[in-house]
C-alpha atoms as a PDB file:
ATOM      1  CA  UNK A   1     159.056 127.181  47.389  1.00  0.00           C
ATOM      2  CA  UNK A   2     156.305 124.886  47.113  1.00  0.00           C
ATOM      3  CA  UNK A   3     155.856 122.778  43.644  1.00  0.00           C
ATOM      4  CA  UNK A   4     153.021 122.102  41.978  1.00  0.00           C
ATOM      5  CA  UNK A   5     152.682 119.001  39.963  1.00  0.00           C
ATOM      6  CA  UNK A   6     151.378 119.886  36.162  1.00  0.00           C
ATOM      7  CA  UNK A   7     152.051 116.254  34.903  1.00  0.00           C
ATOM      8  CA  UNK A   8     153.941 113.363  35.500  1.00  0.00           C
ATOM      9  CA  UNK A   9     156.861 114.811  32.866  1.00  0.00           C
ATOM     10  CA  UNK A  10     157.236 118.710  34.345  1.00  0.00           C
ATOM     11  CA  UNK A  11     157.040 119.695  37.742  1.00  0.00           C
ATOM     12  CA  UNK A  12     156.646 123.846  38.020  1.00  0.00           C
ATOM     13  CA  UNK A  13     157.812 125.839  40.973  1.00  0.00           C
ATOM     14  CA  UNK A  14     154.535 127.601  42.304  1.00  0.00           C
ATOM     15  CA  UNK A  15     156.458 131.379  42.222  1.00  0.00           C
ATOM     16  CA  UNK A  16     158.227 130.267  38.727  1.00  0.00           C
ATOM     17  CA  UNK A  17     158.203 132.832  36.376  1.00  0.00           C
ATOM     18  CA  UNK A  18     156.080 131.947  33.068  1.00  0.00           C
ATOM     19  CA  UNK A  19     159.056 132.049  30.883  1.00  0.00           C
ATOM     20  CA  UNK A  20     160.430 129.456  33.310  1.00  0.00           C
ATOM     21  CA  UNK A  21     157.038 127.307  33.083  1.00  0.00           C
ATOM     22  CA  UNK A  22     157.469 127.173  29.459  1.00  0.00           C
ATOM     23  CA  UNK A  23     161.250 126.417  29.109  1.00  0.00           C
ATOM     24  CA  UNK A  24     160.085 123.196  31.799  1.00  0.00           C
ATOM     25  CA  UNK A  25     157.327 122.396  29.860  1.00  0.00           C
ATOM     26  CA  UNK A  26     159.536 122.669  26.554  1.00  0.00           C
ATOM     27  CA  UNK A  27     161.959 120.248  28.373  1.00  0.00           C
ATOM     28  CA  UNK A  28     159.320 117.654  29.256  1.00  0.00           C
ATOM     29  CA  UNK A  29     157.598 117.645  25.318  1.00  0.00           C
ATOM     30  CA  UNK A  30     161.398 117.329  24.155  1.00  0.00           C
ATOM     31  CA  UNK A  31     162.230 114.518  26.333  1.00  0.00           C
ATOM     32  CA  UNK A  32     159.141 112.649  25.137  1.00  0.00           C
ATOM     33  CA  UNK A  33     159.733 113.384  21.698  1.00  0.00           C
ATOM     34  CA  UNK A  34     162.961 111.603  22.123  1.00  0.00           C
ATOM     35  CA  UNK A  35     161.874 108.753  24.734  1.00  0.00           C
ATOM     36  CA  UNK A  36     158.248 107.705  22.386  1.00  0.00           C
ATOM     37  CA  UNK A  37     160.198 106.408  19.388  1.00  0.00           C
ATOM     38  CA  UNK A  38     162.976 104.457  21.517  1.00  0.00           C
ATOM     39  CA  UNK A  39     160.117 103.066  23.667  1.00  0.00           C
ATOM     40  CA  UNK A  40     158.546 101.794  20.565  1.00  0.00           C
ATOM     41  CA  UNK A  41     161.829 100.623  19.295  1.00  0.00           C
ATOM     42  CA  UNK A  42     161.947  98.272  22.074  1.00  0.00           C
ATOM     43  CA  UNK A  43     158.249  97.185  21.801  1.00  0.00           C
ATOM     44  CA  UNK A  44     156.251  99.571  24.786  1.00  0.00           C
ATOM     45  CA  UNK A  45     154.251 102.223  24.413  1.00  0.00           C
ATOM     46  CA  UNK A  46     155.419 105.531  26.581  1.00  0.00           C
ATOM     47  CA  UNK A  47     153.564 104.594  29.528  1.00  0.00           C
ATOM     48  CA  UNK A  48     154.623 101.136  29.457  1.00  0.00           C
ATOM     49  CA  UNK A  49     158.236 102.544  29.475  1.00  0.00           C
ATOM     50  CA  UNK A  50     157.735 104.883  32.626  1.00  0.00           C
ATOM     51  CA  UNK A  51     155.597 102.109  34.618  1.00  0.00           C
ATOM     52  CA  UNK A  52     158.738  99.821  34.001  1.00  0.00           C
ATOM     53  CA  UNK A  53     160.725 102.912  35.112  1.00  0.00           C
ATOM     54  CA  UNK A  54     159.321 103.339  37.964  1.00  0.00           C
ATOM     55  CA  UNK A  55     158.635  99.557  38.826  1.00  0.00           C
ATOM     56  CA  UNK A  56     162.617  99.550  38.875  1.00  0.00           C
ATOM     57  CA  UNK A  57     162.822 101.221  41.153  1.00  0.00           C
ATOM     58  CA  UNK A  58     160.857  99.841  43.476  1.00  0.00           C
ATOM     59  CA  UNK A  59     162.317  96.419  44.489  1.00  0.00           C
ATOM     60  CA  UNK A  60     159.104  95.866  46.935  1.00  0.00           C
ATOM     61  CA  UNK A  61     156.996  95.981  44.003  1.00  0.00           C
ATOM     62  CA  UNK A  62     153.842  99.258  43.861  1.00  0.00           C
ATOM     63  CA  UNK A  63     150.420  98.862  44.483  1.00  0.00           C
ATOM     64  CA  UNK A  64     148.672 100.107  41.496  1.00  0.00           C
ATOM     65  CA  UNK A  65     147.786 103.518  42.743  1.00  0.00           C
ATOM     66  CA  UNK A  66     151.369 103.971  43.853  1.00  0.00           C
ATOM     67  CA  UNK A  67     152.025 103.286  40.345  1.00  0.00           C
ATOM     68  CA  UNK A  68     149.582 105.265  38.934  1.00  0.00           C
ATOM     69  CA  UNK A  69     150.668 108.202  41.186  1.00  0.00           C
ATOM     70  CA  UNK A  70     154.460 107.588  39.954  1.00  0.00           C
ATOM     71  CA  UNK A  71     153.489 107.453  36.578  1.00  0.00           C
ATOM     72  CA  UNK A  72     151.255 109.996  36.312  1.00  0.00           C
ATOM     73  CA  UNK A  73     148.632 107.971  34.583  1.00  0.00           C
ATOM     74  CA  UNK A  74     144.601 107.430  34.983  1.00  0.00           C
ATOM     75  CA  UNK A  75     143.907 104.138  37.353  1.00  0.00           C
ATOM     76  CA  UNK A  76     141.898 102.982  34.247  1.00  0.00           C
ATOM     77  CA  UNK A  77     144.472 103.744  31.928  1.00  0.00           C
ATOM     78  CA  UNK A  78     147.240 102.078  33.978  1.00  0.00           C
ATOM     79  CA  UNK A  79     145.446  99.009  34.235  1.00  0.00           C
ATOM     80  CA  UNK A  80     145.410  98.498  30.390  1.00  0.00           C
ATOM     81  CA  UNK A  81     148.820  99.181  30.087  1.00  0.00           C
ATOM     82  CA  UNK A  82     149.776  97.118  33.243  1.00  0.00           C
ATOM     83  CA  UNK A  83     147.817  93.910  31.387  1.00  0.00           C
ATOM     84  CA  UNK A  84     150.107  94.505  28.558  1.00  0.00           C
ATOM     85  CA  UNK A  85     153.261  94.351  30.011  1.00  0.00           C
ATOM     86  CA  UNK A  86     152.025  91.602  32.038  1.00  0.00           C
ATOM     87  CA  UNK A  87     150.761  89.519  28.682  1.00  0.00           C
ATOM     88  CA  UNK A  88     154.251  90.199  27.774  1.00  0.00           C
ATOM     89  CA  UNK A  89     155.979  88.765  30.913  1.00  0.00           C
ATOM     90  CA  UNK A  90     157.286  92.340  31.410  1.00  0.00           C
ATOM     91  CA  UNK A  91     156.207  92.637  34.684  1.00  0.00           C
ATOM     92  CA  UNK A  92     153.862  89.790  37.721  1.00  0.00           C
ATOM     93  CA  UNK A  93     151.286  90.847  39.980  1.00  0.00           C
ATOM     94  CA  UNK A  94     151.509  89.679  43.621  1.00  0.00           C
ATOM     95  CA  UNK A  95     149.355  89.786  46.111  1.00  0.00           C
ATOM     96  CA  UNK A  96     150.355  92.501  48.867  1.00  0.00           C
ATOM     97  CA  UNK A  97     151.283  90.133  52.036  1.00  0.00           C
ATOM     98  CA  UNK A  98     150.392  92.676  54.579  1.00  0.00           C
ATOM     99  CA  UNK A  99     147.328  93.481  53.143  1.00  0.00           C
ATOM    100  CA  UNK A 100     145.801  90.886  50.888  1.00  0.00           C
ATOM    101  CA  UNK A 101     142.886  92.915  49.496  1.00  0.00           C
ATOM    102  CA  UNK A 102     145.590  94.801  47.289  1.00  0.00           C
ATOM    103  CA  UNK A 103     148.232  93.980  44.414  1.00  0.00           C
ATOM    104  CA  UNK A 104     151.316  94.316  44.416  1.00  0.00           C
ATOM    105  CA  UNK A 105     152.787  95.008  40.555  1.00  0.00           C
ATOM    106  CA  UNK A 106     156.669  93.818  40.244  1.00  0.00           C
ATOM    107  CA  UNK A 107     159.429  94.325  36.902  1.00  0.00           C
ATOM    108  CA  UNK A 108     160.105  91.336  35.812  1.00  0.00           C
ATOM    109  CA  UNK A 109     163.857  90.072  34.842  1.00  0.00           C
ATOM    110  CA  UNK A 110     162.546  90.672  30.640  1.00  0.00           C
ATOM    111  CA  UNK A 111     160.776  93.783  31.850  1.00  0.00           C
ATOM    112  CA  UNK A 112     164.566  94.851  33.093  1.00  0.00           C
ATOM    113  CA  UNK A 113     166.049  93.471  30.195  1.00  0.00           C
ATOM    114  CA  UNK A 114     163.758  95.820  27.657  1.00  0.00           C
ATOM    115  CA  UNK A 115     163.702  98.979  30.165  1.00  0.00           C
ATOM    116  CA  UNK A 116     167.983  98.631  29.368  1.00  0.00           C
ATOM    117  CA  UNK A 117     167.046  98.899  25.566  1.00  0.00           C
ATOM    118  CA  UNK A 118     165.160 101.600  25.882  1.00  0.00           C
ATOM    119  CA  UNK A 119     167.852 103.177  28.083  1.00  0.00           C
ATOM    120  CA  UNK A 120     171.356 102.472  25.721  1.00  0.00           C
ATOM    121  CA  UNK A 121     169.746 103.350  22.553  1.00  0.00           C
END
């Protein structure tokens, strides 16, 4: 069965039954519920968490439309949130060595450090 993405936080089956949409989509507002006020806890926003989230996991670094496609967020929105966590020495742009016209956005060892915090609390 092919899925079709609603949002970065629920993916829905394309056949799913509507009653399985919702539970999925009842899933994804819970585990932001519970993710926003541990994120904050730690000083980021929820974006900032899931760009660090995802930036873990990538130990070549992500371009910023990788990123943005990981994340789920707006190019224009990921930008401001990528300046923030890069004021904060959460995470250090690089310039992409095989192409030098793009950017390469890395987690930084702090940007680890506070993605833990969010993670054990």
């Amino acid at each position: 069965m092919p899925a079709k993405t609603v949002d970065a936080a629920a993916t829905v089956e394309a056949e799913a039954s509507p009653v399985d949409a919702l539970q999925q989509i009842r899933e994804a507002r819970r585990l932001i519920a519970e993710l926003t006020p541990r994120a904050r806890a730690a000083g980021l926003s929820l974006e900032g968490y899931l760009a660090l989230t995802a930036l873990s996991g990538a130990p070549d670094g992500l371009s910023m439309s990788e990123l943005a496609h990981a994340t789920g967020a707006t190019p224009p929105t990921l930008t401001r949130h990528i300046d923030t966590l890069a004021t904060n020495s959460l995470v250090f742009r690089e310039i992409d060595p095989e192409d030098r016209r793009s950017t390469l956005i890395h987690i930084s060892r702090l940007g680890q450090s506070r993605l833990r915090a969010v993670e054990t609390t």
